[in-house]
N, C-alpha and C. Protein backbone atom coordinates (compact mmCIF):
# COMPACT_ATOMS: atom_id res chain seq x y z
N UNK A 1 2.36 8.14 8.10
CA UNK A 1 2.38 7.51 6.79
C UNK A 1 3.30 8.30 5.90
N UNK A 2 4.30 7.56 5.21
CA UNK A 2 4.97 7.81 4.49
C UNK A 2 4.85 8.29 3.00
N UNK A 3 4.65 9.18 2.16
CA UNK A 3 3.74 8.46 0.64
C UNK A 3 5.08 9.29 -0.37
N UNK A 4 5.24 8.31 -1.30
CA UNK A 4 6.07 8.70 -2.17
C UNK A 4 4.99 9.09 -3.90
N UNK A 5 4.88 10.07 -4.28
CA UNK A 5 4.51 10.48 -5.61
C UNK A 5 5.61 10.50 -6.62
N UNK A 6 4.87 10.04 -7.58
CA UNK A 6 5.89 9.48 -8.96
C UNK A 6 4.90 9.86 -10.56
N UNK A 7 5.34 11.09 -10.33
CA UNK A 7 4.12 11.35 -11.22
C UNK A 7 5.01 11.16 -12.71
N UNK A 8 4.33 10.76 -14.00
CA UNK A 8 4.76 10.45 -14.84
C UNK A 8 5.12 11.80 -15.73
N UNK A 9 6.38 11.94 -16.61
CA UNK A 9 6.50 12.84 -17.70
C UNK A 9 5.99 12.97 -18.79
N UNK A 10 5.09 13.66 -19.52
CA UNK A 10 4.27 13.17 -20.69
C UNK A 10 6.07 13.86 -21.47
N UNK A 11 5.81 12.75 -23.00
CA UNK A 11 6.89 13.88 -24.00
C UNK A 11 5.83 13.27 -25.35
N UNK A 12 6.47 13.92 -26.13
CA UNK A 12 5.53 14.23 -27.62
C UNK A 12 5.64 12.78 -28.16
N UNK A 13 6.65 11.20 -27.84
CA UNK A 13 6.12 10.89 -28.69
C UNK A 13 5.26 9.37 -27.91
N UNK A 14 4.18 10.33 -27.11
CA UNK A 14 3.39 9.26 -26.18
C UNK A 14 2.16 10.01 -26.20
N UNK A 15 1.73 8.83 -26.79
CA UNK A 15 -0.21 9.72 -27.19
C UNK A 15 -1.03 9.81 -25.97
N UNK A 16 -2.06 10.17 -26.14
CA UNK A 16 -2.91 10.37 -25.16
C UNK A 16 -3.63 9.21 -24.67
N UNK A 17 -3.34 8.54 -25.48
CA UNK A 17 -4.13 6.63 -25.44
C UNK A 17 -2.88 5.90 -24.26
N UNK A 18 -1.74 6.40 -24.38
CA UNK A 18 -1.26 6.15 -23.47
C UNK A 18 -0.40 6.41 -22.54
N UNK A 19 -1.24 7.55 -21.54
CA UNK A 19 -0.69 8.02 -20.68
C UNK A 19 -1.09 7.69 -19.54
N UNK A 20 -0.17 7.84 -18.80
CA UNK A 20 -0.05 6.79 -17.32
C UNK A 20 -0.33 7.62 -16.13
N UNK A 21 -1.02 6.89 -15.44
CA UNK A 21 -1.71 7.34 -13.95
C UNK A 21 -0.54 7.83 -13.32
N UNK A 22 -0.69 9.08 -12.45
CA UNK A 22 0.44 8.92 -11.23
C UNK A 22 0.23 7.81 -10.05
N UNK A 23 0.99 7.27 -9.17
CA UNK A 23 0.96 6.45 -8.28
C UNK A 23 1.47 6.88 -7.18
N UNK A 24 0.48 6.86 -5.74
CA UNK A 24 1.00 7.29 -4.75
C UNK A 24 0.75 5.95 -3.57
N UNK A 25 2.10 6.30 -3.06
CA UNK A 25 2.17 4.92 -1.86
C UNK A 25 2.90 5.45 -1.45
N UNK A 26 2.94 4.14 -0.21
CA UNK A 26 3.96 4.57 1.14
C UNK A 26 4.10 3.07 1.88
N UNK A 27 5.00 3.39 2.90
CA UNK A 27 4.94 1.49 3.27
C UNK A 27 4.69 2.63 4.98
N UNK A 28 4.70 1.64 6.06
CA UNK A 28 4.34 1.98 7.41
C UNK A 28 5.43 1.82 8.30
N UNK A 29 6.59 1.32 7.82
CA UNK A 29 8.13 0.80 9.04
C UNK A 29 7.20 0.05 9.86
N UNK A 30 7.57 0.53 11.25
CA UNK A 30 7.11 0.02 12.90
C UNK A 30 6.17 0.63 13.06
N UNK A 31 5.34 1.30 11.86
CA UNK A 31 4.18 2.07 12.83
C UNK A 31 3.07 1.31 12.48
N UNK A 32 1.84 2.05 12.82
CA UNK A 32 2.01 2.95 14.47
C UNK A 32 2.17 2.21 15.36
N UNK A 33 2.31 2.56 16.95
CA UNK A 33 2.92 1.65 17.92
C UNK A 33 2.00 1.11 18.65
N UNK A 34 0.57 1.49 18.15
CA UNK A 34 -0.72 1.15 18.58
C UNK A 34 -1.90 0.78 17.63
N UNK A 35 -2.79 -0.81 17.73
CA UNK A 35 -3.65 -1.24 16.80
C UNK A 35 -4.77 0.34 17.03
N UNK A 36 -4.75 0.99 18.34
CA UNK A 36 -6.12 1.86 18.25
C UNK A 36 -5.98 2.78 17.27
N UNK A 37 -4.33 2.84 17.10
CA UNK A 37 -4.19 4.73 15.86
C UNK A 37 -4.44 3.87 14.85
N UNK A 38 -4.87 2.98 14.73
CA UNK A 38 -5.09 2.85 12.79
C UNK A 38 -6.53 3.34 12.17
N UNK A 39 -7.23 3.47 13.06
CA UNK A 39 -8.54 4.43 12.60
C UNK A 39 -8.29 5.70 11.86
N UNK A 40 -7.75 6.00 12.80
CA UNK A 40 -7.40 7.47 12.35
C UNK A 40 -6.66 8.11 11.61
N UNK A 41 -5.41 7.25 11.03
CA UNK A 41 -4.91 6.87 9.59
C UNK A 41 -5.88 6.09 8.48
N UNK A 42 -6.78 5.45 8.95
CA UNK A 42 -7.42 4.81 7.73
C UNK A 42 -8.63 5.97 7.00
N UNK A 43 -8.99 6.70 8.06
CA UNK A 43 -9.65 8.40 8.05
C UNK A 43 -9.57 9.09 7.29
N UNK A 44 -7.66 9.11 7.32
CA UNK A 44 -6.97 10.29 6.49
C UNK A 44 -6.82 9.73 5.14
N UNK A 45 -6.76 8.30 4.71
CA UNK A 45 -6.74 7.75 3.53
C UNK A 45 -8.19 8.31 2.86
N UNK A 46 -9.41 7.50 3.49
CA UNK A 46 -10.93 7.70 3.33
C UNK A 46 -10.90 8.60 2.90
N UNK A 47 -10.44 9.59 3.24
CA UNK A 47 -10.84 11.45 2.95
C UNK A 47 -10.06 12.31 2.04
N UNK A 48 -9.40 11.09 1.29
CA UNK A 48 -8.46 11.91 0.49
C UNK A 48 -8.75 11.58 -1.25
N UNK A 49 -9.04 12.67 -2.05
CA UNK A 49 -9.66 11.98 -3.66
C UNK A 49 -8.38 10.99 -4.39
N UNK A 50 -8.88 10.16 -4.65
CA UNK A 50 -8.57 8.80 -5.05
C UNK A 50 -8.47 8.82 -6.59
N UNK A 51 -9.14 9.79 -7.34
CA UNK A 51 -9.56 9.65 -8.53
C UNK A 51 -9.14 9.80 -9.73
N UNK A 52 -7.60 10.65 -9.29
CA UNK A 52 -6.71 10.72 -10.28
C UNK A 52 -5.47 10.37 -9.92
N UNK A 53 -5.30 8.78 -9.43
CA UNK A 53 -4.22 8.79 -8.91
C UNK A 53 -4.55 6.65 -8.18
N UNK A 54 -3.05 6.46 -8.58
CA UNK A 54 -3.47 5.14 -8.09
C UNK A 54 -2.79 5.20 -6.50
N UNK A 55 -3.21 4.58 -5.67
CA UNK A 55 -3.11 4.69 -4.05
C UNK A 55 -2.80 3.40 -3.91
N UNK A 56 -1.53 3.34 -3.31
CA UNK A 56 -0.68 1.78 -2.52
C UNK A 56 -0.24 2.36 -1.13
N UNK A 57 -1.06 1.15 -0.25
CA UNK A 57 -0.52 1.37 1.29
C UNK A 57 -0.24 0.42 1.50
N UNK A 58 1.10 0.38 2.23
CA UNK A 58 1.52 -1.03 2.86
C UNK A 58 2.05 -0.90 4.37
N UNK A 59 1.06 -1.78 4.92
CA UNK A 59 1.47 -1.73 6.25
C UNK A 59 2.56 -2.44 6.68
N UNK A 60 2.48 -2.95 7.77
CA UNK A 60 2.82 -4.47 8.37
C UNK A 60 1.95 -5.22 8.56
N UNK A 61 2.88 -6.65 7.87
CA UNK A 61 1.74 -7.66 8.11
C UNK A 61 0.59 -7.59 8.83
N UNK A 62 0.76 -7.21 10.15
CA UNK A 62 -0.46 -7.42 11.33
C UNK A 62 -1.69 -6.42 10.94
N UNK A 63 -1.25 -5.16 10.39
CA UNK A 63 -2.21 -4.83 10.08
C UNK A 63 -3.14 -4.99 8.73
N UNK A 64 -2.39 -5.75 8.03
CA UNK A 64 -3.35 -5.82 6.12
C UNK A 64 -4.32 -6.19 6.05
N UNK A 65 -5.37 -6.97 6.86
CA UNK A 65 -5.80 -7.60 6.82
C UNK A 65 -7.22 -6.93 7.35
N UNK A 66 -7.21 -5.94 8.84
CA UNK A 66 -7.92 -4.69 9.07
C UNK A 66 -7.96 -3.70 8.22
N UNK A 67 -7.00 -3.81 7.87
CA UNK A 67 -7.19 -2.15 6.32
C UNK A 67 -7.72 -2.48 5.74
N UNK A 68 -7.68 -3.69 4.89
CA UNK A 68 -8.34 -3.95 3.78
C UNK A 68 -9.96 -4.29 4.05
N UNK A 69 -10.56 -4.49 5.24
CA UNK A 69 -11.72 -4.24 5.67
C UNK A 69 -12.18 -2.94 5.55
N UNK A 70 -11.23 -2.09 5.62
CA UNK A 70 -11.55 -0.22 6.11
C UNK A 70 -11.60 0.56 5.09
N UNK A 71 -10.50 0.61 3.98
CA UNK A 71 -10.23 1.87 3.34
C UNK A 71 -10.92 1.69 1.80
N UNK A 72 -11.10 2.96 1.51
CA UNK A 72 -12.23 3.03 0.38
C UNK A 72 -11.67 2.06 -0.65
N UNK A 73 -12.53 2.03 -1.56
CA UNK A 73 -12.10 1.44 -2.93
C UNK A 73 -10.63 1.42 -3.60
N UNK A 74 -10.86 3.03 -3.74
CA UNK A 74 -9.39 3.58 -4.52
C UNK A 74 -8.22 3.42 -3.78
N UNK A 75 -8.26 2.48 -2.45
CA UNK A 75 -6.82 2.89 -2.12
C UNK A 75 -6.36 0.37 -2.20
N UNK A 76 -5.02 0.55 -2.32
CA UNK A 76 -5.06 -0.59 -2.12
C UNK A 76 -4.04 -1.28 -1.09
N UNK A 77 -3.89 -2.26 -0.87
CA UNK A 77 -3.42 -2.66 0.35
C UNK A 77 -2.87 -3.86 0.12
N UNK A 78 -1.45 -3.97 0.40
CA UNK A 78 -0.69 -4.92 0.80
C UNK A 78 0.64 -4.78 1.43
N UNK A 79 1.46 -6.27 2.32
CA UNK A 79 1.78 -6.00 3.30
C UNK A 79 3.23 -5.54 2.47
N UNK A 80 4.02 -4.79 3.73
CA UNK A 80 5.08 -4.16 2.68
C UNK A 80 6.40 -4.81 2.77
N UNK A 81 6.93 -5.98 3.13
CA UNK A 81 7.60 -6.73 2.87
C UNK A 81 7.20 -8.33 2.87
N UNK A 82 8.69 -8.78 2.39
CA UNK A 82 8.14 -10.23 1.97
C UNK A 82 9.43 -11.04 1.89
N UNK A 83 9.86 -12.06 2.61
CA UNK A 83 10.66 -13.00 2.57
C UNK A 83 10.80 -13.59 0.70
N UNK A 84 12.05 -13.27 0.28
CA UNK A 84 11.57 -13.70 -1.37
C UNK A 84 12.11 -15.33 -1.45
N UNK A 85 12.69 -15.89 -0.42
CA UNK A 85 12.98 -17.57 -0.28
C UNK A 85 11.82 -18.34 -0.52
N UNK A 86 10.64 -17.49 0.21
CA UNK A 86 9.34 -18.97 0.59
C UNK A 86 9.33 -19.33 1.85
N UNK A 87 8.27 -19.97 2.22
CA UNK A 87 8.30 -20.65 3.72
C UNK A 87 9.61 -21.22 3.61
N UNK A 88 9.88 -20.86 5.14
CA UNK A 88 10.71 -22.19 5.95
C UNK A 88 11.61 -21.43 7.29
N UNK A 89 12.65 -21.78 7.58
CA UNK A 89 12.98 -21.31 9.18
C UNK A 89 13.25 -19.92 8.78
N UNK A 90 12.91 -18.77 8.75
CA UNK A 90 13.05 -18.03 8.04
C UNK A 90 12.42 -16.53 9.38
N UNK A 91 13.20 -16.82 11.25
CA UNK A 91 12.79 -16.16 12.04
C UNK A 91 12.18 -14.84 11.60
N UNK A 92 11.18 -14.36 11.86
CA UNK A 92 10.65 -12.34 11.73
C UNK A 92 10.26 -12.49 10.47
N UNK A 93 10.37 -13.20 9.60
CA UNK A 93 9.81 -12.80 7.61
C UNK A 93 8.64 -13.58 7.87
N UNK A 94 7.66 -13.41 6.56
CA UNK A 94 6.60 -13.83 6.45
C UNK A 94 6.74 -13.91 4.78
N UNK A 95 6.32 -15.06 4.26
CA UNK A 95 6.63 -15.46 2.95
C UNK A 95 5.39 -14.94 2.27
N UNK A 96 5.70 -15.17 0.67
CA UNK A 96 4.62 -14.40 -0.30
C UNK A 96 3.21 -15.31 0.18
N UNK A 97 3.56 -16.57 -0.03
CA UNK A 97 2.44 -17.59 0.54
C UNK A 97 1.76 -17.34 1.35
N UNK A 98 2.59 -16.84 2.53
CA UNK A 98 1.38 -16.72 3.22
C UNK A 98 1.08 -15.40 3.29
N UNK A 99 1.14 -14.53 2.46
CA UNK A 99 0.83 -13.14 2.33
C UNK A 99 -0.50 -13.37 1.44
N UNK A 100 -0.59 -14.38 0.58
CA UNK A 100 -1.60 -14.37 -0.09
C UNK A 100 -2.71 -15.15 0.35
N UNK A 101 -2.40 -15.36 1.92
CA UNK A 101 -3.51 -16.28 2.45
C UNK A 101 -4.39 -15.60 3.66
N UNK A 102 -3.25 -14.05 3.25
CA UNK A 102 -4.09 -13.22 4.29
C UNK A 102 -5.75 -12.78 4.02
């Protein structure tokens, strides 16, 4: 798993009313090369504090749908690409549509 942190800069003229979460994510490429290793990545999510920090995982399609059965609350899940045309002959992509019908 890949995870990129983007933690925000506070400067003086941004109050405390509104200061912004850091956000940590990652997308998955081709991995893993096996449905059995996703336990054991969904493990390392489970076990990690959630609480100051917003958590984006994006798999591949095939897997979003098992994660989002698995991983705690704080983490969230969607797939990490997306055909931006829409259905149609559109070989290997998978459109927003049907991303939202996962």
């Amino acid at each position: 798993l890949i995870a990129h942190c983007f933690v925000p800069v506070s400067t003086s003229s941004q109050s405390s009313a509104m200061a912004r979460r850091p956000i940590v994510g990652g997308n998955w490429k081709c991995n893993p090369d096996s449905f059995s290793k996703l336990d054991e990545l969904i493990g390392n999510m489970n076990a990690c504090d959630t609480s100051g920090c917003d958590v984006y995982v994006c798999p591949s399609p095939l897997h979003t749908t098992y994660l989002c059965s698995k991983v705690n609350e704080g983490v969230k899940v969607c797939p990490q690409n997306c055909n931006f045309k829409g259905c149609g002959a559109y070989t290997g992509e998978m459109a927003v549509e049907q991303m939202k019908d996962l």
